[in-house]
PDB file of N, CA and C in Angstrom:
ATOM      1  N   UNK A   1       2.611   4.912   4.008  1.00  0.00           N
ATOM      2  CA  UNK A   1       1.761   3.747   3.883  1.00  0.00           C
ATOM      3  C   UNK A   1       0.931   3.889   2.623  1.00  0.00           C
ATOM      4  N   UNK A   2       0.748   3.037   2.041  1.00  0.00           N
ATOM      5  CA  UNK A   2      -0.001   2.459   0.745  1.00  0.00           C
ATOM      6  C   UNK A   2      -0.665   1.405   1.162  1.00  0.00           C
ATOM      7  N   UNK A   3      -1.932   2.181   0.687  1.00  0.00           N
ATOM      8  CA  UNK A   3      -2.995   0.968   0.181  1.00  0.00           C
ATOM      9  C   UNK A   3      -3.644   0.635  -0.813  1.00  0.00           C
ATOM     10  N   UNK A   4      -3.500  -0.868  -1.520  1.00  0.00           N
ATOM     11  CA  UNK A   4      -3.595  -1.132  -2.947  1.00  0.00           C
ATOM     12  C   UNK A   4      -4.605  -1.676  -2.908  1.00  0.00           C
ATOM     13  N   UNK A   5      -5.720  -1.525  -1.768  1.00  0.00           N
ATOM     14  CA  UNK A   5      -6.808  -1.984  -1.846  1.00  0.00           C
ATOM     15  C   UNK A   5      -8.005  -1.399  -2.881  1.00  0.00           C
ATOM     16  N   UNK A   6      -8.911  -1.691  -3.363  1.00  0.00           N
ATOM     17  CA  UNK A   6     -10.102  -1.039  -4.306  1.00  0.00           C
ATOM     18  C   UNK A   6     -10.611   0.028  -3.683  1.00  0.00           C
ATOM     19  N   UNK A   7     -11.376   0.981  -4.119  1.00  0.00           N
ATOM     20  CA  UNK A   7     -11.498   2.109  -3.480  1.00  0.00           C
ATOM     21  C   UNK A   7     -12.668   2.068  -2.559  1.00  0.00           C
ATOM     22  N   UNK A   8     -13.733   1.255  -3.366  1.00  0.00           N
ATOM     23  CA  UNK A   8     -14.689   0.908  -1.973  1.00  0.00           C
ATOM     24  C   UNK A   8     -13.647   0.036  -0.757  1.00  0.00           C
ATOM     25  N   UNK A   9     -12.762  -0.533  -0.864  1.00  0.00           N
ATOM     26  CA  UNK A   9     -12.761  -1.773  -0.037  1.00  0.00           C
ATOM     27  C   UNK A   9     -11.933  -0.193   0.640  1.00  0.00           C
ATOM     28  N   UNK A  10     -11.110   0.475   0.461  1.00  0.00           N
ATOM     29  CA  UNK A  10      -9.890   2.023   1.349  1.00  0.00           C
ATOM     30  C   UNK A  10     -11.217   2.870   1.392  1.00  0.00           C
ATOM     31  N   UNK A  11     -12.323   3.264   1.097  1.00  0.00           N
ATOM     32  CA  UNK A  11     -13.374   3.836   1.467  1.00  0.00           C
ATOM     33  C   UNK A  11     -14.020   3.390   2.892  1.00  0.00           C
ATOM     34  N   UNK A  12     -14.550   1.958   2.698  1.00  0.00           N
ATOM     35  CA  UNK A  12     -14.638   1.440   4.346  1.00  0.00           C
ATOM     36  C   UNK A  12     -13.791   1.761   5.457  1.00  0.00           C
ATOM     37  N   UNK A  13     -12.651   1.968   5.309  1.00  0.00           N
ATOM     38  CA  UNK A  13     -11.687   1.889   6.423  1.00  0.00           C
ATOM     39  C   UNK A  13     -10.526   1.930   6.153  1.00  0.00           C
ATOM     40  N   UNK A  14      -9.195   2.694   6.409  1.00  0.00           N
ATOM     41  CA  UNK A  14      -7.908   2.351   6.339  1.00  0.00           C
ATOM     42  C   UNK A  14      -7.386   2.605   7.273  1.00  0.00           C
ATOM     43  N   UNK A  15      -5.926   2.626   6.557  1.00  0.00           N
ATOM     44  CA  UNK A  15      -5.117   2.775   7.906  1.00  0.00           C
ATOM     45  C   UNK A  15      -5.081   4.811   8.041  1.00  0.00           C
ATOM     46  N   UNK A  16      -4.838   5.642   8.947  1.00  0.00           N
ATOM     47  CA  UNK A  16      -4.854   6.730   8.962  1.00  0.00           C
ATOM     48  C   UNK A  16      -3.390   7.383   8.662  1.00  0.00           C
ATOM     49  N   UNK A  17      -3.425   8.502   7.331  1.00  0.00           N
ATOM     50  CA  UNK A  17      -2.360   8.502   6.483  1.00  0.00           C
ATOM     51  C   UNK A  17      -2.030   8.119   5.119  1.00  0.00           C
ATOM     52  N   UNK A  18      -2.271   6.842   5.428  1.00  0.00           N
ATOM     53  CA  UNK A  18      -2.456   6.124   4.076  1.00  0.00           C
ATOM     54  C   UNK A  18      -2.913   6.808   2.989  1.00  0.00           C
ATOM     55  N   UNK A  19      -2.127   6.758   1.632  1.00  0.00           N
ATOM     56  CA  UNK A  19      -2.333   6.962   0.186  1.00  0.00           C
ATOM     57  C   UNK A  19      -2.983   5.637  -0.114  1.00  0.00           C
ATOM     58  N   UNK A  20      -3.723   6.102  -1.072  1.00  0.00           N
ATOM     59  CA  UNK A  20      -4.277   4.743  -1.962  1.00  0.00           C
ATOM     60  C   UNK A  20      -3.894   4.666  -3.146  1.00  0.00           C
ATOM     61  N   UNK A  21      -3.522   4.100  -3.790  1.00  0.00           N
ATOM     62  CA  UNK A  21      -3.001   3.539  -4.852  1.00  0.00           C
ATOM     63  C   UNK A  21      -2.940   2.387  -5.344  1.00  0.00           C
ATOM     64  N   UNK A  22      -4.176   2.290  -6.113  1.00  0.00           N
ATOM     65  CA  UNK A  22      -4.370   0.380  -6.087  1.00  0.00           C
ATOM     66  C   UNK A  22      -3.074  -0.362  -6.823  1.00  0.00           C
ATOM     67  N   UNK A  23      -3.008  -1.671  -6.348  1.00  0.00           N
ATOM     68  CA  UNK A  23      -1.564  -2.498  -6.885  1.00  0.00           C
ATOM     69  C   UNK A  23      -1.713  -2.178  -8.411  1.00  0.00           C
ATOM     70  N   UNK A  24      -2.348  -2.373  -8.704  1.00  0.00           N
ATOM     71  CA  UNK A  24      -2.707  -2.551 -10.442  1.00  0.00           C
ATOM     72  C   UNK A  24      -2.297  -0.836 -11.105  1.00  0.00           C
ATOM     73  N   UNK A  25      -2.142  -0.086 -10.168  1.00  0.00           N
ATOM     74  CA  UNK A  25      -1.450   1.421 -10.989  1.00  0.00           C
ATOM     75  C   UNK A  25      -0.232   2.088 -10.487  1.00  0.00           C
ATOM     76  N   UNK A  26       0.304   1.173  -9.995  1.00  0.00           N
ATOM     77  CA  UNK A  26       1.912   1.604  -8.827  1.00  0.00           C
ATOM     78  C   UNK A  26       2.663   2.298 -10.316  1.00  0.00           C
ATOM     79  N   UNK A  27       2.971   1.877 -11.056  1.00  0.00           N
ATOM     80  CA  UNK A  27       3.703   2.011 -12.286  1.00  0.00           C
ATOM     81  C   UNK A  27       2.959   3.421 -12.887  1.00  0.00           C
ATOM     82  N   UNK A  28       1.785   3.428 -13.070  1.00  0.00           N
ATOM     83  CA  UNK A  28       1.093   4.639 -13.376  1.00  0.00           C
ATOM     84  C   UNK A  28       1.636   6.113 -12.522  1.00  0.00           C
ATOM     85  N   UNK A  29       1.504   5.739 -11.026  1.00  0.00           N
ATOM     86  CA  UNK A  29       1.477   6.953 -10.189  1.00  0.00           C
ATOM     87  C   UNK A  29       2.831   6.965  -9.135  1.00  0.00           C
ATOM     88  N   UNK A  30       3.899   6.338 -10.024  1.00  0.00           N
ATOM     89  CA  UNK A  30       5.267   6.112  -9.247  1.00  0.00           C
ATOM     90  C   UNK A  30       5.662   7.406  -9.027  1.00  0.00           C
ATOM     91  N   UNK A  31       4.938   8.860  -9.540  1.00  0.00           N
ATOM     92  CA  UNK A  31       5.708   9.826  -9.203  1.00  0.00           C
ATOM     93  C   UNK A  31       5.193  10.544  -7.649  1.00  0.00           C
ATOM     94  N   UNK A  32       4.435   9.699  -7.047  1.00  0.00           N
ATOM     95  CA  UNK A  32       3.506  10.224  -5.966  1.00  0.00           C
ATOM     96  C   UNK A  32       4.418   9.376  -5.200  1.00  0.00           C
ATOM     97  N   UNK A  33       5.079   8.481  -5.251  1.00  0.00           N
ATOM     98  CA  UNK A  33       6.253   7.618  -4.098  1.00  0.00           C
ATOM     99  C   UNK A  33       7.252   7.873  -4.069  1.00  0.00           C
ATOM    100  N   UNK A  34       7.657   8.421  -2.605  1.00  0.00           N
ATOM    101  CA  UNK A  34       8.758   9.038  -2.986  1.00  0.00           C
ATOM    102  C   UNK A  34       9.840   7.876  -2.384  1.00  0.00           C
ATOM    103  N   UNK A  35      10.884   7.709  -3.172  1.00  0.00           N
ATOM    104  CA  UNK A  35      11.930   6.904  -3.165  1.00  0.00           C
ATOM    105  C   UNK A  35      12.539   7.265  -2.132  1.00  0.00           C
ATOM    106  N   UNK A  36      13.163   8.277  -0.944  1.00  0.00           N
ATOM    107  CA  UNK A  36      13.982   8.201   0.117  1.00  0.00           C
ATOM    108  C   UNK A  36      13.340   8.180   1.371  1.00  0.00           C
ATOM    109  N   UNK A  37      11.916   7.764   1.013  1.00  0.00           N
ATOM    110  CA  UNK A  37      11.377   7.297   2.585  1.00  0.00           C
ATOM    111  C   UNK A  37      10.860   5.516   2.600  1.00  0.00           C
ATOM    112  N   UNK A  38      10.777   5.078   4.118  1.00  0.00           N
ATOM    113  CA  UNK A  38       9.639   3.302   4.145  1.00  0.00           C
ATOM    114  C   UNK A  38       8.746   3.652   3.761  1.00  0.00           C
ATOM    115  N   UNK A  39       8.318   2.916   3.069  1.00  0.00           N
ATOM    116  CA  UNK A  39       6.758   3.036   2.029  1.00  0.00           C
ATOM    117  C   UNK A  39       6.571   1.200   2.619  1.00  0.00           C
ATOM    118  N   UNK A  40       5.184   1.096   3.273  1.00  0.00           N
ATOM    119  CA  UNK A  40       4.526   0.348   3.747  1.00  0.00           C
ATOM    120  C   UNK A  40       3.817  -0.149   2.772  1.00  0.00           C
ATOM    121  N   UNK A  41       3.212  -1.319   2.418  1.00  0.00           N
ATOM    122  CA  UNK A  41       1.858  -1.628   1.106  1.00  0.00           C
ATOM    123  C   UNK A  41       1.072  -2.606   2.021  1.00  0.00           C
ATOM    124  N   UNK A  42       0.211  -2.372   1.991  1.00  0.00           N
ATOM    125  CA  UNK A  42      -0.934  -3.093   2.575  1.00  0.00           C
ATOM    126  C   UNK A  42      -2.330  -3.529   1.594  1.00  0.00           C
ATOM    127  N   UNK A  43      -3.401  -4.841   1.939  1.00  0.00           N
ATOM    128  CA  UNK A  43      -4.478  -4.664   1.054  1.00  0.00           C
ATOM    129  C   UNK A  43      -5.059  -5.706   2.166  1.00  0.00           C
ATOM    130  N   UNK A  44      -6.032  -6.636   2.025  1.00  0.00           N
ATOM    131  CA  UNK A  44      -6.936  -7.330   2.469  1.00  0.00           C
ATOM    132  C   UNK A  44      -6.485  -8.179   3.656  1.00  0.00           C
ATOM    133  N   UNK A  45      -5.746  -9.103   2.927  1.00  0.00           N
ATOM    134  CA  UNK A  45      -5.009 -10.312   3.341  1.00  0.00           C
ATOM    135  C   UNK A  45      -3.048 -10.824   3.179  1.00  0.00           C
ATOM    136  N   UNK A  46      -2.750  -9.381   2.198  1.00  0.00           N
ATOM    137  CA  UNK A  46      -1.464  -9.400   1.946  1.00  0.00           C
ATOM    138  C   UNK A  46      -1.281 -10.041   0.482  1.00  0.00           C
ATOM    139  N   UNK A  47      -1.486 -10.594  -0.227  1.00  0.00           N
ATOM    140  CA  UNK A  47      -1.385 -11.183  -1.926  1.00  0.00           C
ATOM    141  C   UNK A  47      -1.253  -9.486  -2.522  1.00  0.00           C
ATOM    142  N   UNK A  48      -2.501  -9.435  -2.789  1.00  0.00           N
ATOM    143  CA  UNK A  48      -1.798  -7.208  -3.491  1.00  0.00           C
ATOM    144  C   UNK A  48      -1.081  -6.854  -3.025  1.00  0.00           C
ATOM    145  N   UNK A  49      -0.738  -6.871  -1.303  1.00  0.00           N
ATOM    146  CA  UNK A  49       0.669  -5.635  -1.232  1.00  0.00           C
ATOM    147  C   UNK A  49       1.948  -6.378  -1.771  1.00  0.00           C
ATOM    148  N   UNK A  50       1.952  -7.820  -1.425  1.00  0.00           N
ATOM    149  CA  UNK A  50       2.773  -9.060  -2.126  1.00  0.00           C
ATOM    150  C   UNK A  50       3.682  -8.217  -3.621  1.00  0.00           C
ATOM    151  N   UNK A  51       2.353  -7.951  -4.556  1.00  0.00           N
ATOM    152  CA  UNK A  51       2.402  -7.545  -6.151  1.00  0.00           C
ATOM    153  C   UNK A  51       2.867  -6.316  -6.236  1.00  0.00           C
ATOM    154  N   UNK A  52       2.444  -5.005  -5.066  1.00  0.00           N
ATOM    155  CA  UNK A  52       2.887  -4.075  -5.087  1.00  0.00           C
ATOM    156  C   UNK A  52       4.373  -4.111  -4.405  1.00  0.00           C
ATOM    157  N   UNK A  53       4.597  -4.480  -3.733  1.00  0.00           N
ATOM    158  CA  UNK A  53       6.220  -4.398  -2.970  1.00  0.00           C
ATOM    159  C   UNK A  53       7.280  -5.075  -3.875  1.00  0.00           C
ATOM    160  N   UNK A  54       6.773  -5.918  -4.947  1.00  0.00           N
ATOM    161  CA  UNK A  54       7.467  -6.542  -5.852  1.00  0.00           C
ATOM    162  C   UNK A  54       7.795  -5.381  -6.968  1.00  0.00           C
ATOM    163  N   UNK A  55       6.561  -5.000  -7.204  1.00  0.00           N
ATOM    164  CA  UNK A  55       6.684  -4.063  -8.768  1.00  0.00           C
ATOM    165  C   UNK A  55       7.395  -2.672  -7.854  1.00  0.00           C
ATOM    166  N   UNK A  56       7.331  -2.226  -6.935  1.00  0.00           N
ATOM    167  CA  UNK A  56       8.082  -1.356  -6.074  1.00  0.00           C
ATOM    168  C   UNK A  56       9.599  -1.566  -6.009  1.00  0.00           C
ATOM    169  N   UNK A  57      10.163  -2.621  -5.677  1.00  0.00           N
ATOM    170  CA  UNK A  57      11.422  -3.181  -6.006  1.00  0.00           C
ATOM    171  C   UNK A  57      11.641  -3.223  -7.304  1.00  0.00           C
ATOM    172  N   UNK A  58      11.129  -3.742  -7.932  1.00  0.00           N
ATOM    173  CA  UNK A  58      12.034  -3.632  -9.465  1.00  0.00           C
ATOM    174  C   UNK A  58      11.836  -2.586 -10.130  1.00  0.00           C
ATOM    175  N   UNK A  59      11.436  -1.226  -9.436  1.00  0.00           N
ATOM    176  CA  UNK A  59      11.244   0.092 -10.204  1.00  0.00           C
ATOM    177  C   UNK A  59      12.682   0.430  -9.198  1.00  0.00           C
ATOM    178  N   UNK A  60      13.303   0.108  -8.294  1.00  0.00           N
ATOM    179  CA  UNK A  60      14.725   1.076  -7.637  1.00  0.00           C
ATOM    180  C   UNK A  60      14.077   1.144  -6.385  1.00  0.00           C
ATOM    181  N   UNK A  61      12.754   0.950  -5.272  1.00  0.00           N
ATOM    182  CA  UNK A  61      12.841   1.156  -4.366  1.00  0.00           C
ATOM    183  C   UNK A  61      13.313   0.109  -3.618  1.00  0.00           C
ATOM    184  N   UNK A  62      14.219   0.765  -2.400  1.00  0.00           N
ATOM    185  CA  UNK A  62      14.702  -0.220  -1.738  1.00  0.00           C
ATOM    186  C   UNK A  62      14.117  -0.169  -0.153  1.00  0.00           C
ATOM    187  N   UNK A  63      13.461   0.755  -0.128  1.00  0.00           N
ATOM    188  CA  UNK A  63      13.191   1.088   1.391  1.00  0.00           C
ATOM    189  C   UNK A  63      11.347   0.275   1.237  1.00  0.00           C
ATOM    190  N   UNK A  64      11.091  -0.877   1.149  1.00  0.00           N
ATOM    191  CA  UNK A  64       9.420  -1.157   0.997  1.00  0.00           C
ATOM    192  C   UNK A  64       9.500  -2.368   1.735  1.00  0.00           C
ATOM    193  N   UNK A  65       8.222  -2.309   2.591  1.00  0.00           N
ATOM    194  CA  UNK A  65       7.644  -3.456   3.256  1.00  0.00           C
ATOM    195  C   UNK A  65       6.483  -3.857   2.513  1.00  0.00           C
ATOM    196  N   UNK A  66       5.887  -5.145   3.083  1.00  0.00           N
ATOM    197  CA  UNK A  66       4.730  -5.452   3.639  1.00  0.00           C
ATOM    198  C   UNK A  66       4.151  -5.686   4.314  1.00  0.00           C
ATOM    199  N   UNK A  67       2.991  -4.746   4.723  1.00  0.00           N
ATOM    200  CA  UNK A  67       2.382  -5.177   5.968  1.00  0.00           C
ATOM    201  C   UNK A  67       1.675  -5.685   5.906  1.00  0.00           C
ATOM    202  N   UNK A  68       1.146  -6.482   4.703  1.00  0.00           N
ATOM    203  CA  UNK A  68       0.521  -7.519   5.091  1.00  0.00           C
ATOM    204  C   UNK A  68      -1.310  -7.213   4.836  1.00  0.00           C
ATOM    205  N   UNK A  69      -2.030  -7.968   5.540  1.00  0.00           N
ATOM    206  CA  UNK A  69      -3.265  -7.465   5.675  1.00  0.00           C
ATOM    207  C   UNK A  69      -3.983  -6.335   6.639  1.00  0.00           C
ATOM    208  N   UNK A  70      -4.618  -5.702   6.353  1.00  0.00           N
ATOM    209  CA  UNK A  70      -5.096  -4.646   7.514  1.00  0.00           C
ATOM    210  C   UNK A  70      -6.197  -5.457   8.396  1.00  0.00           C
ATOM    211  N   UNK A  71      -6.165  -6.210   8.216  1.00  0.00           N
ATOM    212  CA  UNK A  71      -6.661  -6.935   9.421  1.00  0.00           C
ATOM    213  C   UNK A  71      -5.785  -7.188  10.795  1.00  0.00           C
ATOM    214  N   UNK A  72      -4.438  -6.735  10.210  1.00  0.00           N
ATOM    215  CA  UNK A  72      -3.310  -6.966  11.502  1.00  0.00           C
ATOM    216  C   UNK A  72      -3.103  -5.287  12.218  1.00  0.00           C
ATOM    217  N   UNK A  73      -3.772  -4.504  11.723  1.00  0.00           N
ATOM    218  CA  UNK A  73      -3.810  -3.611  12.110  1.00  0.00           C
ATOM    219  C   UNK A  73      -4.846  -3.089  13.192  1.00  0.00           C
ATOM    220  N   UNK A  74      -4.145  -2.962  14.750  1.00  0.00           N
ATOM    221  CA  UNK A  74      -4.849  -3.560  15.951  1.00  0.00           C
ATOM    222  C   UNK A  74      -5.588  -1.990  16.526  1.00  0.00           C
ATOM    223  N   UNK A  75      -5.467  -0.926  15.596  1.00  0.00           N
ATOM    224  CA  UNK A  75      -5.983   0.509  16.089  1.00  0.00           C
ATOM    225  C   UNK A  75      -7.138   1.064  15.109  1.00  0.00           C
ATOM    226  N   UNK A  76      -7.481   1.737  15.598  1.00  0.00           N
ATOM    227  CA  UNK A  76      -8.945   2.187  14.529  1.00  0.00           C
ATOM    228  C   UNK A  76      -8.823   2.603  13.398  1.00  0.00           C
ATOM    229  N   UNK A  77      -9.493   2.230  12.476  1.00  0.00           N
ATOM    230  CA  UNK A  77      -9.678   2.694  11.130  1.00  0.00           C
ATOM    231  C   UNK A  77      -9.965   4.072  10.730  1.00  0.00           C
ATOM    232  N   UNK A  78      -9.240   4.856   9.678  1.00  0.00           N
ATOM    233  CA  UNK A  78     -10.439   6.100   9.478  1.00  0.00           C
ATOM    234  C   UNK A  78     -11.153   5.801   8.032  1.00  0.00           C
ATOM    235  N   UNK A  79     -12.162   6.448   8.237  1.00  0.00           N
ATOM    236  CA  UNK A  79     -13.077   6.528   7.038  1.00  0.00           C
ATOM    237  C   UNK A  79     -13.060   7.894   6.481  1.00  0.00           C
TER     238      UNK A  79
END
């Protein structure tokens, strides 16, 4: 799981596990994703993970979702 949320906004709360990696540096830190596992992208409302699962695909990954907003995420946050 990835979250391309800002670091205050993955400071408040994420999902537990989760890497952060804001959308805006996927290309920067592509060597921290590893290509033969699901890599999840998540951010607010879903528009960033949108940008990240896109720029994720046209770098060769084929295994990427979106989940969308973490607001759909129905279990506790860690901080």
């Amino acid at each position: 799981m990835i979250d391309v949320r800002s670091r205050g906004e993955y400071a408040s709360g994420h999902i537990p596990t989760a890497i952060h990696i804001l959308y805006t540096q996927i290309e920067e830190r592509i060597n921290e994703i590893p290509k033969d596992k699901l890599i999840d992208v998540y951010c607010k409302v879903g528009s960033r993970s949108s940008v990240a699962e896109s720029k994720l695909k046209g770098l060769g990954y084929k295994n990427v979702l979106n989940f969308g907003g973490i607001n759909s995420y129905p279990y506790k946050l860690e901080k």
